[in-house]
C-alpha atoms as a PDB file:
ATOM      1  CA  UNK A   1     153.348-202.523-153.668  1.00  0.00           C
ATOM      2  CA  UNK A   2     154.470-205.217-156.312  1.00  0.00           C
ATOM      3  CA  UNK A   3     151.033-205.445-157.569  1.00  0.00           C
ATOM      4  CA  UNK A   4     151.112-201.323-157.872  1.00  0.00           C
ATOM      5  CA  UNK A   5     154.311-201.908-159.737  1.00  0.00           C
ATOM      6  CA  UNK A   6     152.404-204.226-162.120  1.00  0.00           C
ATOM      7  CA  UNK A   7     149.160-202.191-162.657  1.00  0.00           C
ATOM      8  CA  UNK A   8     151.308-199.009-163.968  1.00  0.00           C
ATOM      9  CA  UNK A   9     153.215-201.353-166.116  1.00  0.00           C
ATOM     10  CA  UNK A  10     150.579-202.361-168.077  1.00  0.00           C
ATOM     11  CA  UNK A  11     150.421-201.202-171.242  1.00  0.00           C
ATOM     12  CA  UNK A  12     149.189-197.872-172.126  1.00  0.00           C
ATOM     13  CA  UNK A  13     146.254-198.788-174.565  1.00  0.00           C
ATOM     14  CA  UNK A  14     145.308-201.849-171.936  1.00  0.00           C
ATOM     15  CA  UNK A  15     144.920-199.107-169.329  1.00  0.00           C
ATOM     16  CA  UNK A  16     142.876-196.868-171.531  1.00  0.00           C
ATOM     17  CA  UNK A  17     140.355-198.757-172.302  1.00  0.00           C
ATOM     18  CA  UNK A  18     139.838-200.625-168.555  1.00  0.00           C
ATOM     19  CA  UNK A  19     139.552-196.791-167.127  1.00  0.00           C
ATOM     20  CA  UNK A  20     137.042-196.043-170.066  1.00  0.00           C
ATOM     21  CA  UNK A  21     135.202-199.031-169.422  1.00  0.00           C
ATOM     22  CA  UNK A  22     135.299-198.358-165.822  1.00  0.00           C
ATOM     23  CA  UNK A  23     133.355-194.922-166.064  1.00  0.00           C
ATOM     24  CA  UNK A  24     130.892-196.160-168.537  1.00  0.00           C
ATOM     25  CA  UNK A  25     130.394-199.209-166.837  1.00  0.00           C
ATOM     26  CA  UNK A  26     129.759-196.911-163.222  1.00  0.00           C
ATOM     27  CA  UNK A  27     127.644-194.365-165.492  1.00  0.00           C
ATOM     28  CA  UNK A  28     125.461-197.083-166.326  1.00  0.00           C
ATOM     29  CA  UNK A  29     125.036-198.324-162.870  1.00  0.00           C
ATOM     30  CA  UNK A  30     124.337-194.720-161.192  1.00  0.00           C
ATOM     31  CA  UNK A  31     121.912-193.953-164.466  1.00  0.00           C
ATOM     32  CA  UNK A  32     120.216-197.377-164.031  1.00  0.00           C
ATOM     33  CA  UNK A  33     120.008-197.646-160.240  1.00  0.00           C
ATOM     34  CA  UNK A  34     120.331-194.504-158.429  1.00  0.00           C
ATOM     35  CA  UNK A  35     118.161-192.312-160.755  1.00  0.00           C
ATOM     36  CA  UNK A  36     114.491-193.547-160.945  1.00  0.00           C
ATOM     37  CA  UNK A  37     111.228-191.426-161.129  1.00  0.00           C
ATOM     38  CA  UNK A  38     110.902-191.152-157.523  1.00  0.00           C
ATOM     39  CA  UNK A  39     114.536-189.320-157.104  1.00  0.00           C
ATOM     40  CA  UNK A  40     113.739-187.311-160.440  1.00  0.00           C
ATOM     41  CA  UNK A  41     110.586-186.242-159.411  1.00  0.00           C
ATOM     42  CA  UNK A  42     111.867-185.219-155.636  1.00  0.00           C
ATOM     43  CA  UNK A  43     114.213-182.690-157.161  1.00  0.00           C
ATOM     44  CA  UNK A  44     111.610-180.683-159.306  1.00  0.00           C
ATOM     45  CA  UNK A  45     108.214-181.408-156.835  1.00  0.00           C
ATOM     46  CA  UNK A  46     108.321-177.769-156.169  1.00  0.00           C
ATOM     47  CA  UNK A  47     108.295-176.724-159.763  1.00  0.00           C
ATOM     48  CA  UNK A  48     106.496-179.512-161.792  1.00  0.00           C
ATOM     49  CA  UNK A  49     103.473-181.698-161.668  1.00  0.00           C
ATOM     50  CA  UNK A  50     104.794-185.339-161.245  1.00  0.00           C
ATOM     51  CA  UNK A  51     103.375-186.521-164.663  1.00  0.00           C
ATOM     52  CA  UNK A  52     105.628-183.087-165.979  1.00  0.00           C
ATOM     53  CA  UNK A  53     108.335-184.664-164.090  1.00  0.00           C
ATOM     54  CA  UNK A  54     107.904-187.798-165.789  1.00  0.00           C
ATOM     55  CA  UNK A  55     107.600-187.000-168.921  1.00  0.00           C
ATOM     56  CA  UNK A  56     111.113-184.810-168.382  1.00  0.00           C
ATOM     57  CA  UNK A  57     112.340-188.289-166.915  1.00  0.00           C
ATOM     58  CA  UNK A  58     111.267-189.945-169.967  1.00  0.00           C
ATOM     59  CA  UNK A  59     113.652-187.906-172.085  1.00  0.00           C
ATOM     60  CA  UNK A  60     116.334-187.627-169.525  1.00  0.00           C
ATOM     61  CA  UNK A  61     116.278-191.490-170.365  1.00  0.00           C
ATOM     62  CA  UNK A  62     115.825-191.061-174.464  1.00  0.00           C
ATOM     63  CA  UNK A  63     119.079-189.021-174.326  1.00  0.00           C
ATOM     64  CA  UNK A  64     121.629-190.355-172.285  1.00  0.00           C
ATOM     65  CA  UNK A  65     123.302-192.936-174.621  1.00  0.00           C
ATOM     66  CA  UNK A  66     124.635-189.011-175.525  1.00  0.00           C
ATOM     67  CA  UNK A  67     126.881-188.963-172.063  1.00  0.00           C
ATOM     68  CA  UNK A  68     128.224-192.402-173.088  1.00  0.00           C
ATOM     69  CA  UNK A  69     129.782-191.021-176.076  1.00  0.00           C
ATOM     70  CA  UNK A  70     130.748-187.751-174.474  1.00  0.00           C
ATOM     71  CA  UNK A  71     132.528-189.180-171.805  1.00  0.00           C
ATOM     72  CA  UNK A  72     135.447-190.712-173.117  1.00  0.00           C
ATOM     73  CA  UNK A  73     135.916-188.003-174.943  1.00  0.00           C
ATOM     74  CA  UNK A  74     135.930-185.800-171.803  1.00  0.00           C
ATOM     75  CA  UNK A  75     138.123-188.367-170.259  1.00  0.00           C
ATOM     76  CA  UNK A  76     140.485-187.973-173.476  1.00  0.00           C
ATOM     77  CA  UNK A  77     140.976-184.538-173.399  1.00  0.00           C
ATOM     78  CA  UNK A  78     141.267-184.170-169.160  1.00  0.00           C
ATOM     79  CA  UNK A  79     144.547-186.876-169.778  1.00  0.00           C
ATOM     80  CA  UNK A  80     145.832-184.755-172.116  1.00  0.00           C
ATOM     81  CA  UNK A  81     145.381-181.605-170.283  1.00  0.00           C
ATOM     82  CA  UNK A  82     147.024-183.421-166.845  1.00  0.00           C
ATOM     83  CA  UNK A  83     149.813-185.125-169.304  1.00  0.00           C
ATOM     84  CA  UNK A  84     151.096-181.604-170.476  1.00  0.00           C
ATOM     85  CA  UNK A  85     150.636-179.816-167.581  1.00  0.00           C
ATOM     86  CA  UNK A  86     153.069-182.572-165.956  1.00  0.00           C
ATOM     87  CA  UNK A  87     155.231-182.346-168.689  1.00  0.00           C
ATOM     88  CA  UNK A  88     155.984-179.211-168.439  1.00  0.00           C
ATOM     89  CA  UNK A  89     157.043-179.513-165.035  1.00  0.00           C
ATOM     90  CA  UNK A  90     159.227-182.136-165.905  1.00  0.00           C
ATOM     91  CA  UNK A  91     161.110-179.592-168.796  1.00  0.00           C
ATOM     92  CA  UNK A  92     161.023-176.690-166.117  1.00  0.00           C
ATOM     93  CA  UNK A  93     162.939-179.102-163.920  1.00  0.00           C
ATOM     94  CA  UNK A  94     165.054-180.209-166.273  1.00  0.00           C
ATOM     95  CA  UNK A  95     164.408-183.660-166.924  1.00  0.00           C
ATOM     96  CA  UNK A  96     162.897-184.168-169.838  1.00  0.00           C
ATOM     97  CA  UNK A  97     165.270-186.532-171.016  1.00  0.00           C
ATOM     98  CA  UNK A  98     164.669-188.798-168.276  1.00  0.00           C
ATOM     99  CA  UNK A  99     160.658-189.464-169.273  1.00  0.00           C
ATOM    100  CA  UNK A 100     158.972-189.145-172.170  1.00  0.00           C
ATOM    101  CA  UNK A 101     155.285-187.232-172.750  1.00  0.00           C
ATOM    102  CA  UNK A 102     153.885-190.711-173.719  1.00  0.00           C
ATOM    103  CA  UNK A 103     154.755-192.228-170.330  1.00  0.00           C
ATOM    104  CA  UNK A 104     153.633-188.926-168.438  1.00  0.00           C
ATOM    105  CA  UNK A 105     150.201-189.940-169.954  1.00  0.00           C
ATOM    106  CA  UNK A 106     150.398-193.589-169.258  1.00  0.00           C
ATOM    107  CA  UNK A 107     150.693-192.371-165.600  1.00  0.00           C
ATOM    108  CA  UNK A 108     148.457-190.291-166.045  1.00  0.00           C
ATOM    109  CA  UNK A 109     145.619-192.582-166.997  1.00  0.00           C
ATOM    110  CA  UNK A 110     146.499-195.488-164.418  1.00  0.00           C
ATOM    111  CA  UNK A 111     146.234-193.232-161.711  1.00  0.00           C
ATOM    112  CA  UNK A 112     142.499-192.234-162.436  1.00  0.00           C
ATOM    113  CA  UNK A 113     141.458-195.559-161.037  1.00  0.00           C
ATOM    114  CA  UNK A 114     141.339-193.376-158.007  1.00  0.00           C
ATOM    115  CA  UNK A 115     138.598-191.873-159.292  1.00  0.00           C
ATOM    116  CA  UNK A 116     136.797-194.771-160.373  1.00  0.00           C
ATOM    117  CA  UNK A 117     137.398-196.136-156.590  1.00  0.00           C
ATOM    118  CA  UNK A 118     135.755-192.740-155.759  1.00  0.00           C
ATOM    119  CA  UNK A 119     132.445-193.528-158.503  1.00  0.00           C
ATOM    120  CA  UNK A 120     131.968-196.501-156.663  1.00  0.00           C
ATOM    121  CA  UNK A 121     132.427-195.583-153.035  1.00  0.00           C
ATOM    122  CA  UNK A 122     129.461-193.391-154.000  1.00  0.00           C
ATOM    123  CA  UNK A 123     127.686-195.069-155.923  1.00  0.00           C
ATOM    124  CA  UNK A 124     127.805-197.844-152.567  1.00  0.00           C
ATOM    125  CA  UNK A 125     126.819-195.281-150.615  1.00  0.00           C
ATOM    126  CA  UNK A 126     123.632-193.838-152.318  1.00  0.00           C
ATOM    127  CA  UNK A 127     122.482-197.716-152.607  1.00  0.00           C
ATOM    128  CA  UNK A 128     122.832-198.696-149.189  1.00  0.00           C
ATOM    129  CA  UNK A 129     123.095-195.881-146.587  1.00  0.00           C
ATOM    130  CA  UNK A 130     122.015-193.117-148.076  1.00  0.00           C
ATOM    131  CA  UNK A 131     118.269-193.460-147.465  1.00  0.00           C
ATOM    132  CA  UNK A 132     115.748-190.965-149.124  1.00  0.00           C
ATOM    133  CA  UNK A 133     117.791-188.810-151.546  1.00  0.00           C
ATOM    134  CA  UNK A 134     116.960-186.587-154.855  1.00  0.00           C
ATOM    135  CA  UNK A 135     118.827-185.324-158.131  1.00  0.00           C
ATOM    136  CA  UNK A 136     120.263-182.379-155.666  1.00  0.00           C
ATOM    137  CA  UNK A 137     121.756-184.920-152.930  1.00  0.00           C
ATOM    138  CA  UNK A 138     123.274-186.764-155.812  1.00  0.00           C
ATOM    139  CA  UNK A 139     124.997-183.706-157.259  1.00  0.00           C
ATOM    140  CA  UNK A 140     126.211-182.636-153.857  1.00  0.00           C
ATOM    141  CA  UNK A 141     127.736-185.323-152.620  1.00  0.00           C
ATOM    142  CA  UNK A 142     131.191-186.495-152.953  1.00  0.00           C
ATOM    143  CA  UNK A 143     132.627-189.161-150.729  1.00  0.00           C
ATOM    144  CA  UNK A 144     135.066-188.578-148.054  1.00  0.00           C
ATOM    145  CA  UNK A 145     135.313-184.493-149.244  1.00  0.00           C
ATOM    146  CA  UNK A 146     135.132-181.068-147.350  1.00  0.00           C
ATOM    147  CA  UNK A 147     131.554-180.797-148.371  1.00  0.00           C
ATOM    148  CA  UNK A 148     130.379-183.378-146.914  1.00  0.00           C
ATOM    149  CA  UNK A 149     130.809-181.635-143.610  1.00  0.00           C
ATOM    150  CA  UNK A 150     128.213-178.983-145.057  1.00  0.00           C
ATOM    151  CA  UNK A 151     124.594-179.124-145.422  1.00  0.00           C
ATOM    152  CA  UNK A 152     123.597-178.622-149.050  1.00  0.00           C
ATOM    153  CA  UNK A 153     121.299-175.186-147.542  1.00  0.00           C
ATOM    154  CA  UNK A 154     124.387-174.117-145.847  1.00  0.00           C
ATOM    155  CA  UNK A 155     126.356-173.008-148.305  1.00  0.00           C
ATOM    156  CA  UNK A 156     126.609-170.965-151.780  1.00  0.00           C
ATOM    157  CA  UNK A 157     126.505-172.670-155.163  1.00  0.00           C
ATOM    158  CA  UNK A 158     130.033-171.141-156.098  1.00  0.00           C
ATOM    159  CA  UNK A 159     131.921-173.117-152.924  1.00  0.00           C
ATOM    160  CA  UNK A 160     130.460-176.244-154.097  1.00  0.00           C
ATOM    161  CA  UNK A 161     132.848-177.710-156.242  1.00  0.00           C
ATOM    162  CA  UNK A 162     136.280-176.768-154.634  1.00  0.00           C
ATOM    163  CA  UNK A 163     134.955-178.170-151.361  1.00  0.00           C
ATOM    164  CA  UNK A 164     134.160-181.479-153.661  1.00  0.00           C
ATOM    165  CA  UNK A 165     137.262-180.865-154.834  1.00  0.00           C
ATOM    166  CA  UNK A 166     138.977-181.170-151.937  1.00  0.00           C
ATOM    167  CA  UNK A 167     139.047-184.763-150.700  1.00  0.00           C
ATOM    168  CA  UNK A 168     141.389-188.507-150.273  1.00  0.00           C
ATOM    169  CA  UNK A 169     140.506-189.522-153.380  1.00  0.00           C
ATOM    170  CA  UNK A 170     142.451-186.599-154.553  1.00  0.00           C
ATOM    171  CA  UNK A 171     145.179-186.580-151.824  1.00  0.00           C
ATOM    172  CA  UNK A 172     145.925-190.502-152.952  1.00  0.00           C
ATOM    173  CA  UNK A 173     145.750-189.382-156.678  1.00  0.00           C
ATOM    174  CA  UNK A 174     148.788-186.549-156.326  1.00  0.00           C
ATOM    175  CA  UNK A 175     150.637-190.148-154.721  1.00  0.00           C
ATOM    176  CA  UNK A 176     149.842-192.052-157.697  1.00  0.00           C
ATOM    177  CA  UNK A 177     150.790-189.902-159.787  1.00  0.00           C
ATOM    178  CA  UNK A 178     154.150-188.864-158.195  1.00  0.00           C
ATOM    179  CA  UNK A 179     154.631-192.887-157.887  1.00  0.00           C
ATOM    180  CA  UNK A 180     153.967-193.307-161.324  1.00  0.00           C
ATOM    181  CA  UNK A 181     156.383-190.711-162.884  1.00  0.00           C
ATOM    182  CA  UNK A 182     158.984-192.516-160.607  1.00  0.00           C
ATOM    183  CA  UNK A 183     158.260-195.892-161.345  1.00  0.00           C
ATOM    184  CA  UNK A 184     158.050-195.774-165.436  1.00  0.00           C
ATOM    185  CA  UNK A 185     161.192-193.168-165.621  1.00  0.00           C
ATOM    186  CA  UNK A 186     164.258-192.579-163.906  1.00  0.00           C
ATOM    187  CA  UNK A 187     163.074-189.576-161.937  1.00  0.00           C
ATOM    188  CA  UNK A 188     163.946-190.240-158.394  1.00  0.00           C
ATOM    189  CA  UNK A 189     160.799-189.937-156.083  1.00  0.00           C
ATOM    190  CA  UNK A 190     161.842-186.628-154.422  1.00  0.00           C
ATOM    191  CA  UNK A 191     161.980-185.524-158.152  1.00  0.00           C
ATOM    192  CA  UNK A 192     158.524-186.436-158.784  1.00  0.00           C
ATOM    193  CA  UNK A 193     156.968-185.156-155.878  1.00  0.00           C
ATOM    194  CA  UNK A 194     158.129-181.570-156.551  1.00  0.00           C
ATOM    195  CA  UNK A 195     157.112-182.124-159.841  1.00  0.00           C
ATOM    196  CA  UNK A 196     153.347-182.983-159.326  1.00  0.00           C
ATOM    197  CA  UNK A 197     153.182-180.078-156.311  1.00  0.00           C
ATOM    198  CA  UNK A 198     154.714-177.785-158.113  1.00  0.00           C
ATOM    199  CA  UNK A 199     153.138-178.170-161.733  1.00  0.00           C
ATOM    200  CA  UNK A 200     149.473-180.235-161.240  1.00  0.00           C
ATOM    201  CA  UNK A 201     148.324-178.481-157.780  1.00  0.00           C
ATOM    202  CA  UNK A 202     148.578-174.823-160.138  1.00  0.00           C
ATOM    203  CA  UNK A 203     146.955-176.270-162.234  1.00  0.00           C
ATOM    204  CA  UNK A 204     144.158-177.625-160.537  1.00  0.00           C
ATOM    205  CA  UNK A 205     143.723-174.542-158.243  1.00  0.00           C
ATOM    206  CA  UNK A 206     143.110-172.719-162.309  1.00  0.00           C
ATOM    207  CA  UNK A 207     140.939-175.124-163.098  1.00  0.00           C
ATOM    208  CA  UNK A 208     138.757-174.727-160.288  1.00  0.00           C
ATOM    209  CA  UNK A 209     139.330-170.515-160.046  1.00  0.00           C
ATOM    210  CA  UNK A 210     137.909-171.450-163.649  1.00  0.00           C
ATOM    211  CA  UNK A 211     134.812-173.460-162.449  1.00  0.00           C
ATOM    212  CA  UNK A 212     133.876-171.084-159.948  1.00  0.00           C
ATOM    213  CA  UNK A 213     133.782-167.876-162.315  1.00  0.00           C
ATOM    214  CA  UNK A 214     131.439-169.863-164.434  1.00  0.00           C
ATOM    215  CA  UNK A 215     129.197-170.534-161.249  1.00  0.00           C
ATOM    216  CA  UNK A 216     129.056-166.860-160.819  1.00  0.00           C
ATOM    217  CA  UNK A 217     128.146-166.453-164.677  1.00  0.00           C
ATOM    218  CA  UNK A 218     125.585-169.145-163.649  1.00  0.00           C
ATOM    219  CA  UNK A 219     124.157-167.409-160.689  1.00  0.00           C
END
């Protein structure tokens, strides 16, 4: 717990840029490992001739130095959107004097190391136990989620996200979170649990009411 205490009171910027360099650095890896010709071509055999496949390989490769640039970006704005969300809580309960927006997003940013935890665990998992996989497995997979208990066949395109969606990594980001806002303010921890349940998990169940309607579009 006191090196918990330590990690969320690092400084802001310090933070930032070890999350950022986190993803990129477990972009890379996936990109560079997981994803070879093979795995591309096993997704598409059904619609392209492998040398078609390639050649789509080939510029899957030319252009993604573009998701390294769009990511922190993405990153960026998600904070934000989490920070004020939060924040609002926090004035609907009446203690915004207690914590200020800059700290929400501190907090905000130190707990998505849970996510990185959850990059990795898959990332682990596709390299060593996964076996024979393609572009499909890759995209369906999340570790230690409701979907997992699904085949990908078994299920609709629309239900695939919220049952990703649903998983520890999350459950031990809502604690992070609600330890965070305790431990950089003086909200009392009964305080900041009612403020993450009651202002991020609305949020989130938008978000992904949001996600799904654009699957439908999709579909």
């Amino acid at each position: 717990m006191n090196m918990l205490f330590r990690y969320f009171s690092l400084k802001g910027f310090h933070l930032f840029v070890f999350i950022i360099l986190g993803n990129l650095i477990i972009m890379w890896l996936s990109k560079s490992v997981l994803i070879d010709e093979t795995v591309f071509y096993n997704a598409y055999s059904e619609q392209l001739t492998y040398d078609r496949a390639r050649q789509l390989f080939e510029g899957f490769k030319s252009i993604s130095w573009v998701s390294y640039v769009i990511s922190p970006v993405i990153l960026l704005i998600k904070y934000s959107l989490v920070s004020l969300v939060l924040y609002l809580g926090i004035i609907f309960n009446n203690l915004q004097y207690k914590v200020s927006l800059g700290s929400v997003f501190k907090v905000v940013i130190a707990s998505d190391i849970v996510f990185l935890l959850a990059g990795l665990t898959k990332f682990f998992w596709f390299c060593f136990f996964a076996g024979s996989y393609n572009l499909n497995d890759l995209s369906f997979f999340y570790p230690l989620s409701l979907i997992n208990i699904f085949e990908a066949d078994e299920i609709e395109k629309i239900w695939v996200y919220p049952l990703q969606t649903v998983n520890a990594f999350h459950l031990l980001y809502l604690l992070l979170l609600s330890y965070g806002l305790n431990n950089v303010s003086e909200i009392v921890k009964s305080d900041s649990d009612k403020i993450v349940l009651l202002s991020y998990l609305p949020g989130l169940l938008l978000w992904v009411t949001f996600i799904m309607f654009l699957s439908i579009d999709i579909l």
